[in-house]
C-alpha atoms as a PDB file:
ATOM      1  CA  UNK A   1     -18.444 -21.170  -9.251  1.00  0.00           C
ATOM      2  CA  UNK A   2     -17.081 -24.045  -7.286  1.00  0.00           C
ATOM      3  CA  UNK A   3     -17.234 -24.478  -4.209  1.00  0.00           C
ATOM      4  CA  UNK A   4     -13.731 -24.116  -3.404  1.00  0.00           C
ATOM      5  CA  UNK A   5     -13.485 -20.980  -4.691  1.00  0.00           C
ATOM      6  CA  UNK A   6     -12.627 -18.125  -2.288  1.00  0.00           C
ATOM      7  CA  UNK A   7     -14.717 -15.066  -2.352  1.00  0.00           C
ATOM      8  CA  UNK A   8     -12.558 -12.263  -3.629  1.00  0.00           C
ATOM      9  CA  UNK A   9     -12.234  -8.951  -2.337  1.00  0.00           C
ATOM     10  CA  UNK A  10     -14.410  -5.741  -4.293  1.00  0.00           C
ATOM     11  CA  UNK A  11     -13.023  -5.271  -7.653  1.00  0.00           C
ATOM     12  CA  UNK A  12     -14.085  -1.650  -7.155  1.00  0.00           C
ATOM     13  CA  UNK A  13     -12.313  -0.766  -4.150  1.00  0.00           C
ATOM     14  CA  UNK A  14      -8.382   0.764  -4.788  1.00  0.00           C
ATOM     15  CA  UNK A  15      -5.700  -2.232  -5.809  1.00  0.00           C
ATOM     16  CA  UNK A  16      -3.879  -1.726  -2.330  1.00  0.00           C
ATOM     17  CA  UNK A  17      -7.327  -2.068  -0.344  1.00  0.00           C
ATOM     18  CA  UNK A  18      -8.386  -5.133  -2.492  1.00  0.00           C
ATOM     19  CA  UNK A  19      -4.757  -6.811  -1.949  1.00  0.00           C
ATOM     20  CA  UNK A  20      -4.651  -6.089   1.724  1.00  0.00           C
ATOM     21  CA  UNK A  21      -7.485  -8.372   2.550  1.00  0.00           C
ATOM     22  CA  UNK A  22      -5.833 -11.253   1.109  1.00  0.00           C
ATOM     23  CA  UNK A  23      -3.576 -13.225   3.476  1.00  0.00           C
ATOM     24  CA  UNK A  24      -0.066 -12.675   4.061  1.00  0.00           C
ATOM     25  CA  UNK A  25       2.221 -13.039   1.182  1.00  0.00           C
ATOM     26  CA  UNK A  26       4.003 -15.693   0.978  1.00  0.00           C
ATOM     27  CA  UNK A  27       8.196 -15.356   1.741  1.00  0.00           C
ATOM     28  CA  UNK A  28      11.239 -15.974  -0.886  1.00  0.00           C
ATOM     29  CA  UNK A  29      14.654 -14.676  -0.388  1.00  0.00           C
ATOM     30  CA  UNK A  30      18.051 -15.803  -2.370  1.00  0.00           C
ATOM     31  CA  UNK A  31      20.664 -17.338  -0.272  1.00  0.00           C
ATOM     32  CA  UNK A  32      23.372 -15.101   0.627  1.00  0.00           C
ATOM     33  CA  UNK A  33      26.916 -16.159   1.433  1.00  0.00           C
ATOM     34  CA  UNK A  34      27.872 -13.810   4.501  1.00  0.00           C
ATOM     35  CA  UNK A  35      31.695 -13.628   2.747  1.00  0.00           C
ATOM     36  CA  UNK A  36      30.296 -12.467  -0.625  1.00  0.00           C
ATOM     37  CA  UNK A  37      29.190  -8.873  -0.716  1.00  0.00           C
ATOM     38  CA  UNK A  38      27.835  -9.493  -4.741  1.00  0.00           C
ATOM     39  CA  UNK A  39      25.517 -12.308  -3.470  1.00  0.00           C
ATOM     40  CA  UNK A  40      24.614  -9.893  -0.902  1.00  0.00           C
ATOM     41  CA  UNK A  41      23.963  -7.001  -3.426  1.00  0.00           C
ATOM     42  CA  UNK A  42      22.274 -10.344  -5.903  1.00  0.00           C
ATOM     43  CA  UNK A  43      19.671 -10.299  -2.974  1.00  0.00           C
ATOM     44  CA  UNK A  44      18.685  -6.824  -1.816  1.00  0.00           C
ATOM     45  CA  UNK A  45      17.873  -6.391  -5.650  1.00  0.00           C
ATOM     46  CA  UNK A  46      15.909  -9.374  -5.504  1.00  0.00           C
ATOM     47  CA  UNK A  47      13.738  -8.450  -2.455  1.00  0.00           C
ATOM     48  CA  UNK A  48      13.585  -4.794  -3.632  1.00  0.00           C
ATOM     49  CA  UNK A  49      12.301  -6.521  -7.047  1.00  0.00           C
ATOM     50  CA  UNK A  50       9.427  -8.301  -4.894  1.00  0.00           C
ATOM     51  CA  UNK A  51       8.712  -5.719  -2.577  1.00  0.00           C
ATOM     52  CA  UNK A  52       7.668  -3.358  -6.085  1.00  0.00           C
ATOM     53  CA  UNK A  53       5.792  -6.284  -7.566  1.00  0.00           C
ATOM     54  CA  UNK A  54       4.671  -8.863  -4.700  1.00  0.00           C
ATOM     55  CA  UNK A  55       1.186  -7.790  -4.127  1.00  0.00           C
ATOM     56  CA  UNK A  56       0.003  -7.441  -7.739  1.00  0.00           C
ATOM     57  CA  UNK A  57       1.141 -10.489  -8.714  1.00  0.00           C
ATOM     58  CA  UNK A  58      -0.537 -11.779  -6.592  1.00  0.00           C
ATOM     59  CA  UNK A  59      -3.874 -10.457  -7.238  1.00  0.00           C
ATOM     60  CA  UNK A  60      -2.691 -11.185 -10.859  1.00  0.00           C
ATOM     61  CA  UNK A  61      -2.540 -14.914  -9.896  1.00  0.00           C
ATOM     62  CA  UNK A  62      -6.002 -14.874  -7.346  1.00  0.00           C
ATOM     63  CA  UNK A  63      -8.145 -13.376 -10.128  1.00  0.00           C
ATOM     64  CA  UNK A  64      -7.156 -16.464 -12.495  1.00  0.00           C
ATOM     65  CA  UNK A  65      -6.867 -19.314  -9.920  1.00  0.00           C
ATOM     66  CA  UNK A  66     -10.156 -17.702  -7.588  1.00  0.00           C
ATOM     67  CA  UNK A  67      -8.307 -19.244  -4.572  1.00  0.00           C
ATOM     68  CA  UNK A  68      -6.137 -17.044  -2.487  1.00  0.00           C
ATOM     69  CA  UNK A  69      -4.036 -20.622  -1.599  1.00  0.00           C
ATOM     70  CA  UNK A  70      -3.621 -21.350  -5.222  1.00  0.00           C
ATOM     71  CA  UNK A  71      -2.878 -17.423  -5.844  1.00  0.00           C
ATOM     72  CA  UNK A  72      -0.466 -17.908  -2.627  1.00  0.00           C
ATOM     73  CA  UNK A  73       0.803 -21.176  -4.148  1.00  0.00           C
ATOM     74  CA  UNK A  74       1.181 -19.927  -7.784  1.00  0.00           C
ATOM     75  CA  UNK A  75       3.489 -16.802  -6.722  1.00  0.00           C
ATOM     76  CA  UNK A  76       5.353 -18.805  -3.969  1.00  0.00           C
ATOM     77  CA  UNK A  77       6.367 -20.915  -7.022  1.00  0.00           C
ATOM     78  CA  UNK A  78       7.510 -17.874  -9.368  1.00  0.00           C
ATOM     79  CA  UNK A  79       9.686 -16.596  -6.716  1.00  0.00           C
ATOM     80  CA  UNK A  80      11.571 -19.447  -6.463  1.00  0.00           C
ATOM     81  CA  UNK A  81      12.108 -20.276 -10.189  1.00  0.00           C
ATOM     82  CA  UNK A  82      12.864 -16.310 -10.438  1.00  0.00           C
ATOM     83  CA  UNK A  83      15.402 -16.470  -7.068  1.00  0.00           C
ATOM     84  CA  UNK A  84      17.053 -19.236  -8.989  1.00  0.00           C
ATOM     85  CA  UNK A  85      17.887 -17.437 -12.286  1.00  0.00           C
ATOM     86  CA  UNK A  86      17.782 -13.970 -10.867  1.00  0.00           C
ATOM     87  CA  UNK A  87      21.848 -13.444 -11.645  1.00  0.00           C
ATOM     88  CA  UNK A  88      20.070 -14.511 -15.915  1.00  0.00           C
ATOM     89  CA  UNK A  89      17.330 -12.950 -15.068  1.00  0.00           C
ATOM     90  CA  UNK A  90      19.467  -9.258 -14.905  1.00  0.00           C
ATOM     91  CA  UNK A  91      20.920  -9.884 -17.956  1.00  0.00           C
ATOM     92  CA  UNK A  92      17.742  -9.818 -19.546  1.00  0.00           C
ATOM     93  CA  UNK A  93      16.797  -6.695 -21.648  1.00  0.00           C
ATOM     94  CA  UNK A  94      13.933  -6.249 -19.725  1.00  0.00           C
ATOM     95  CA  UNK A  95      14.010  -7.913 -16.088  1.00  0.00           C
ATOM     96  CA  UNK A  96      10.154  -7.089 -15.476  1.00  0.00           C
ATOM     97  CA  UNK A  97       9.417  -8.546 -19.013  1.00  0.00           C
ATOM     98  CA  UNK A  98      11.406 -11.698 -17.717  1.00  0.00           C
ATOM     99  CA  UNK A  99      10.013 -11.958 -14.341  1.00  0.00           C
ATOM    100  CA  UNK A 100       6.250 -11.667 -15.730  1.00  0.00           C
ATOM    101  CA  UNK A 101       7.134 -13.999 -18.112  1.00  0.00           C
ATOM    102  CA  UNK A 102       7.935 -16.593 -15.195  1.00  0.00           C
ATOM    103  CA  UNK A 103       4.399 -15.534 -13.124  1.00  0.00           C
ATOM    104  CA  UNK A 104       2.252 -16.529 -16.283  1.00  0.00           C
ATOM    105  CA  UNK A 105       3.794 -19.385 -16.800  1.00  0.00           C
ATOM    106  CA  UNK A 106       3.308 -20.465 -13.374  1.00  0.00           C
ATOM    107  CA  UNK A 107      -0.389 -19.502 -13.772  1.00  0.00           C
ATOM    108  CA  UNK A 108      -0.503 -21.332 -16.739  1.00  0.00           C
ATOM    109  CA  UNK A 109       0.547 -24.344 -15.400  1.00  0.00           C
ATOM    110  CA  UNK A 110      -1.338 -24.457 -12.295  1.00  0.00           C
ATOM    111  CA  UNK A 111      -4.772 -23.789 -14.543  1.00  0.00           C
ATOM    112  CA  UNK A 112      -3.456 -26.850 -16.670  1.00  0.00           C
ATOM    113  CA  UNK A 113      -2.906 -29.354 -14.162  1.00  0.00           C
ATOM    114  CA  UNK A 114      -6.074 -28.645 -12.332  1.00  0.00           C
ATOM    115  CA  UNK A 115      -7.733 -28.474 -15.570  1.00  0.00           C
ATOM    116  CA  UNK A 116      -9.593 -25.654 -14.896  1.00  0.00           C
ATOM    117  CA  UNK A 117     -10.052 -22.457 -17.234  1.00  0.00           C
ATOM    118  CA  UNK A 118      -9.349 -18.819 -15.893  1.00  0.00           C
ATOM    119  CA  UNK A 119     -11.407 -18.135 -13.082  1.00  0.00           C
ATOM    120  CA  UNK A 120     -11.258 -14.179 -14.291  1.00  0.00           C
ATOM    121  CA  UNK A 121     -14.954 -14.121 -15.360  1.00  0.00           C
ATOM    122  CA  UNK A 122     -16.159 -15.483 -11.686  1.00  0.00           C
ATOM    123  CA  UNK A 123     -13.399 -13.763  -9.490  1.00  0.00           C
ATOM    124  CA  UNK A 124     -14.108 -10.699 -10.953  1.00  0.00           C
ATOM    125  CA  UNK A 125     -18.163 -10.940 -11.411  1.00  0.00           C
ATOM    126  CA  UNK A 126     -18.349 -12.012  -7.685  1.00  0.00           C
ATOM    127  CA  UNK A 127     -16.739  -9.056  -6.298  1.00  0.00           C
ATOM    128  CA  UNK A 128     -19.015  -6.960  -8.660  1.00  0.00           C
ATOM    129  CA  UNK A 129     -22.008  -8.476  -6.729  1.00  0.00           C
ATOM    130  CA  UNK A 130     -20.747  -8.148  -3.499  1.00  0.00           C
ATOM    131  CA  UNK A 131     -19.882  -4.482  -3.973  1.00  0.00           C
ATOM    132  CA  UNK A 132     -23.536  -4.226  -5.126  1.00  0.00           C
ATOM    133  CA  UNK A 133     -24.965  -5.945  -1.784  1.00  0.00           C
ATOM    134  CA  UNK A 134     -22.279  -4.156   0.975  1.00  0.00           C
ATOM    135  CA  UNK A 135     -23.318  -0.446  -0.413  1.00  0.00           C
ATOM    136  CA  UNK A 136     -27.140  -1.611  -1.023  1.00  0.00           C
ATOM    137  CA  UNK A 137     -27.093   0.764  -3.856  1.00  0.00           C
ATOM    138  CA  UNK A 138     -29.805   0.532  -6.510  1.00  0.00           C
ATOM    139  CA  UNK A 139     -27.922   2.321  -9.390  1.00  0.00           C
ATOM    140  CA  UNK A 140     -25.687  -1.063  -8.740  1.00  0.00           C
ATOM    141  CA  UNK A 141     -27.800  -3.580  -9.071  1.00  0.00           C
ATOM    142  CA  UNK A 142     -29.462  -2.353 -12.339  1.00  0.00           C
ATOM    143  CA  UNK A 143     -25.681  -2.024 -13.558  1.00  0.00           C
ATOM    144  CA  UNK A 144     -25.035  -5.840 -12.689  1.00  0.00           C
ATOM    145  CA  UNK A 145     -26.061  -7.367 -15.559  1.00  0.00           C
ATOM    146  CA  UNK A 146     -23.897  -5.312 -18.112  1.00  0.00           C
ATOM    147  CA  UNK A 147     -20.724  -5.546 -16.122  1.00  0.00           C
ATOM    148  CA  UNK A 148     -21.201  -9.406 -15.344  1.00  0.00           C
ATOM    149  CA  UNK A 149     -21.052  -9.062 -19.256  1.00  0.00           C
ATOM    150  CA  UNK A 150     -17.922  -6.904 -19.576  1.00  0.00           C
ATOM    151  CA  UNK A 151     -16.038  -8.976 -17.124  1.00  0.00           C
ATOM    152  CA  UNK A 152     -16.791 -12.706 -19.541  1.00  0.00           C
ATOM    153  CA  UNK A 153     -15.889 -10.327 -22.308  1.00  0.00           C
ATOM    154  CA  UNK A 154     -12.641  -9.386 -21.069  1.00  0.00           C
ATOM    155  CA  UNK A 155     -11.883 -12.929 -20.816  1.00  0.00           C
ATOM    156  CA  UNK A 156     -12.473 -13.514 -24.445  1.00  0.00           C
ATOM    157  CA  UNK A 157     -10.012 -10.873 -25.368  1.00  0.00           C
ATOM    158  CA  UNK A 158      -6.912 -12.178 -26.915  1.00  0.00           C
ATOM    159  CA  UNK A 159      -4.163 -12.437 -24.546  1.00  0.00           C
ATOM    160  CA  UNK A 160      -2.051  -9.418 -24.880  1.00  0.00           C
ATOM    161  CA  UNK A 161      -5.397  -7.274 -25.115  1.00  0.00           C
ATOM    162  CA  UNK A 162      -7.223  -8.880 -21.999  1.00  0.00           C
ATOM    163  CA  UNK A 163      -3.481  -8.482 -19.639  1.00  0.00           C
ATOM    164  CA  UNK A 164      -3.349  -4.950 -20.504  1.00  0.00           C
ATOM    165  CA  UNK A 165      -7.009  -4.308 -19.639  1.00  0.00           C
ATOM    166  CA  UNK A 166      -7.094  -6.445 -16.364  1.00  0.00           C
ATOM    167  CA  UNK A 167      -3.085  -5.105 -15.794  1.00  0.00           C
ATOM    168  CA  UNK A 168      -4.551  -1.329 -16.301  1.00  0.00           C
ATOM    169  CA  UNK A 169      -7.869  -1.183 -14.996  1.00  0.00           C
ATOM    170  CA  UNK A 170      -8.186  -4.105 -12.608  1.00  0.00           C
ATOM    171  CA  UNK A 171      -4.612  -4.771 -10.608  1.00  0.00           C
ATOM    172  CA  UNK A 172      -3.734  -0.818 -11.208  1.00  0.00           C
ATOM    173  CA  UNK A 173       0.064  -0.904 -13.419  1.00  0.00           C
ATOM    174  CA  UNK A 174       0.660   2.158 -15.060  1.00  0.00           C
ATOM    175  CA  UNK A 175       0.848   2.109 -18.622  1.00  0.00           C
ATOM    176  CA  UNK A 176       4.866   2.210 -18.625  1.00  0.00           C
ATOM    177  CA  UNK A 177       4.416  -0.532 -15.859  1.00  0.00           C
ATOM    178  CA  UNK A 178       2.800  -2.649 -18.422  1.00  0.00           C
ATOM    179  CA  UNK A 179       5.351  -1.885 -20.887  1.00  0.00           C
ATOM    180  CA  UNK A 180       7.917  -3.141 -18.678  1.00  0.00           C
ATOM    181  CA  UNK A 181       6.126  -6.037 -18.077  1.00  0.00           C
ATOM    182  CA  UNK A 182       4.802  -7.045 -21.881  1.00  0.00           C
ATOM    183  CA  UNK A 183       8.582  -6.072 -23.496  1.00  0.00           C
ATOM    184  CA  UNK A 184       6.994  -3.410 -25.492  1.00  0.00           C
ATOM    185  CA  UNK A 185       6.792   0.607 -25.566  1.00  0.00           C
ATOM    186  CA  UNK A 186       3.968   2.727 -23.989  1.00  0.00           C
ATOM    187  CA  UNK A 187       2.367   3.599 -27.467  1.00  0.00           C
ATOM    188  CA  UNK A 188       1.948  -0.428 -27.999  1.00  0.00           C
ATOM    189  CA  UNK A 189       0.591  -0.786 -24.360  1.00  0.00           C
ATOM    190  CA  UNK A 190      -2.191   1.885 -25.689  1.00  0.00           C
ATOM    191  CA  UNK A 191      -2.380   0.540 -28.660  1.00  0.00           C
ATOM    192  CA  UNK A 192      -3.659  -2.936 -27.254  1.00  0.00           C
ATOM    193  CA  UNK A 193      -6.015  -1.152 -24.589  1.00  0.00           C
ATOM    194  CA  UNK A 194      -7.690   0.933 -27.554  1.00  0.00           C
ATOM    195  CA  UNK A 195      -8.412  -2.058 -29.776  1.00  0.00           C
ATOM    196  CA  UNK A 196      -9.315  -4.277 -26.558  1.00  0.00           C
ATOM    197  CA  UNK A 197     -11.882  -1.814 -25.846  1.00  0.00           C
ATOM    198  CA  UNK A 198     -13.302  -1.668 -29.032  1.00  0.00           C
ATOM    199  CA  UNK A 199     -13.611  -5.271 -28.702  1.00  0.00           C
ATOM    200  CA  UNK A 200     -15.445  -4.876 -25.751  1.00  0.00           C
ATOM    201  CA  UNK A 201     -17.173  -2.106 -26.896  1.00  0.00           C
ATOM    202  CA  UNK A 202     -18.679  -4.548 -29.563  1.00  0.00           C
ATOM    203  CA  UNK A 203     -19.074  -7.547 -28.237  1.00  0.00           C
ATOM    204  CA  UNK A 204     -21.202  -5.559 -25.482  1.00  0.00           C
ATOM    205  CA  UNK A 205     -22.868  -3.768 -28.065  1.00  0.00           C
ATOM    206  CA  UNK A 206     -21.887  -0.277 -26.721  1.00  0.00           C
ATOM    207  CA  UNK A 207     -21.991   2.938 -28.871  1.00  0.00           C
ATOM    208  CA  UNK A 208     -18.540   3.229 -29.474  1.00  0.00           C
ATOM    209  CA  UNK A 209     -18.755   6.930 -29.640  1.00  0.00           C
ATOM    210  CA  UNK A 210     -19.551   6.988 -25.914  1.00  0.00           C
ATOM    211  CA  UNK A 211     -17.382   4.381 -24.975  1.00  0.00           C
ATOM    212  CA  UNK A 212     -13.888   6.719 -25.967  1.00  0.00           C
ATOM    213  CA  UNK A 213     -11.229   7.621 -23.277  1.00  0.00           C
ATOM    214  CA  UNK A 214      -9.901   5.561 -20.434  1.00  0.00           C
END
């Protein structure tokens, strides 16, 4: 891990506990014309959009980047592409679908010009570890070694298959969340979890028969 890197929060603590330690999030409003009451409307659906979804994206963007400024940075800059097109952005089919298509891009491109891969594997092993060491639990530390594994697995996952396990079981969407987000239906979103598991399941070289259910 370099040096840079911020430590995370605990994976296993709740998604709202884990996203509360981070700093504060950063700001992005539309501009509102005080004589227009549909730019005015334009932005209370905006900032209802980012009150919803603020805080996961932005644990979405710190477990890829492992900074919480880059995380800060990375979601600062989706807000402001998505303020601009918000009016296209509500004729989309699917505004979530269109909005999460913005965030990953943004994470995309900050990975790309810092030429760094996903920090998933590291972000999410660290706060494994640190769990392990704040509770001083035993049963922990003799689980470190296979979880250290699932988390590198889940980063080998193809794409759809590793944002519905990390968007389910890490940041804490719903599976009609995910739908929303992915443009797809529920049975899909299970669909990719069940055969991302079995990946896992594999590549870990768990008994699939005890590895069934959520």
């Amino acid at each position: 891990m370099s040096a840079d890197r911020d430590r995370p929060p605990p994976a296993c603590a709740p998604a709202q506990a884990r996203t509360a330690e981070l700093s504060s999030l950063p700001r992005c409003s539309l501009p509102v014309s005080a004589s227009d009451p549909f730019d005015h409307r334009l932005s209370i659906t905006f900032e209802a959009f980012l009150a919803t979804h603020a805080r996961k994206w932005l644990t979405y963007a710190y477990l890829h980047t492992g900074s919480q400024a880059a995380a800060r940075e990375v979601t600062r800059a989706a807000y402001g592409q998505l303020g601009r097109l918000w009016p296209h952005a509500l004729r989309q089919a699917s505004v979530e679908a269109y909005a999460w298509s913005v965030l990953k891009e943004r994470v995309v491109e900050w990975l790309y010009d810092h030429q760094q891969p996903t920090a998933l594997t590291e972000t999410a092993a660290f706060a494994v570890v640190t769990h392990a060491l704040l509770r001083e639990c035993q049963q922990q530390f003799a689980m470190l070694e296979s979880q250290l594994g699932l988390y590198a697995a889940i980063a080998r996952l193809p794409e759809r298959q590793c944002d519905v396990i990390v968007l389910r079981h890490v940041i804490g969407y719903s599976d009609a969340q995910i739908g929303s987000l992915l443009g797809v239906d529920e049975v899909t979103v299970r669909s990719y979890a069940s055969r991302g598991k079995r990946k896992l399941a594999a590549a870990l070289g768990i008994d699939q028969g005890n590895a069934r259910g959520n």
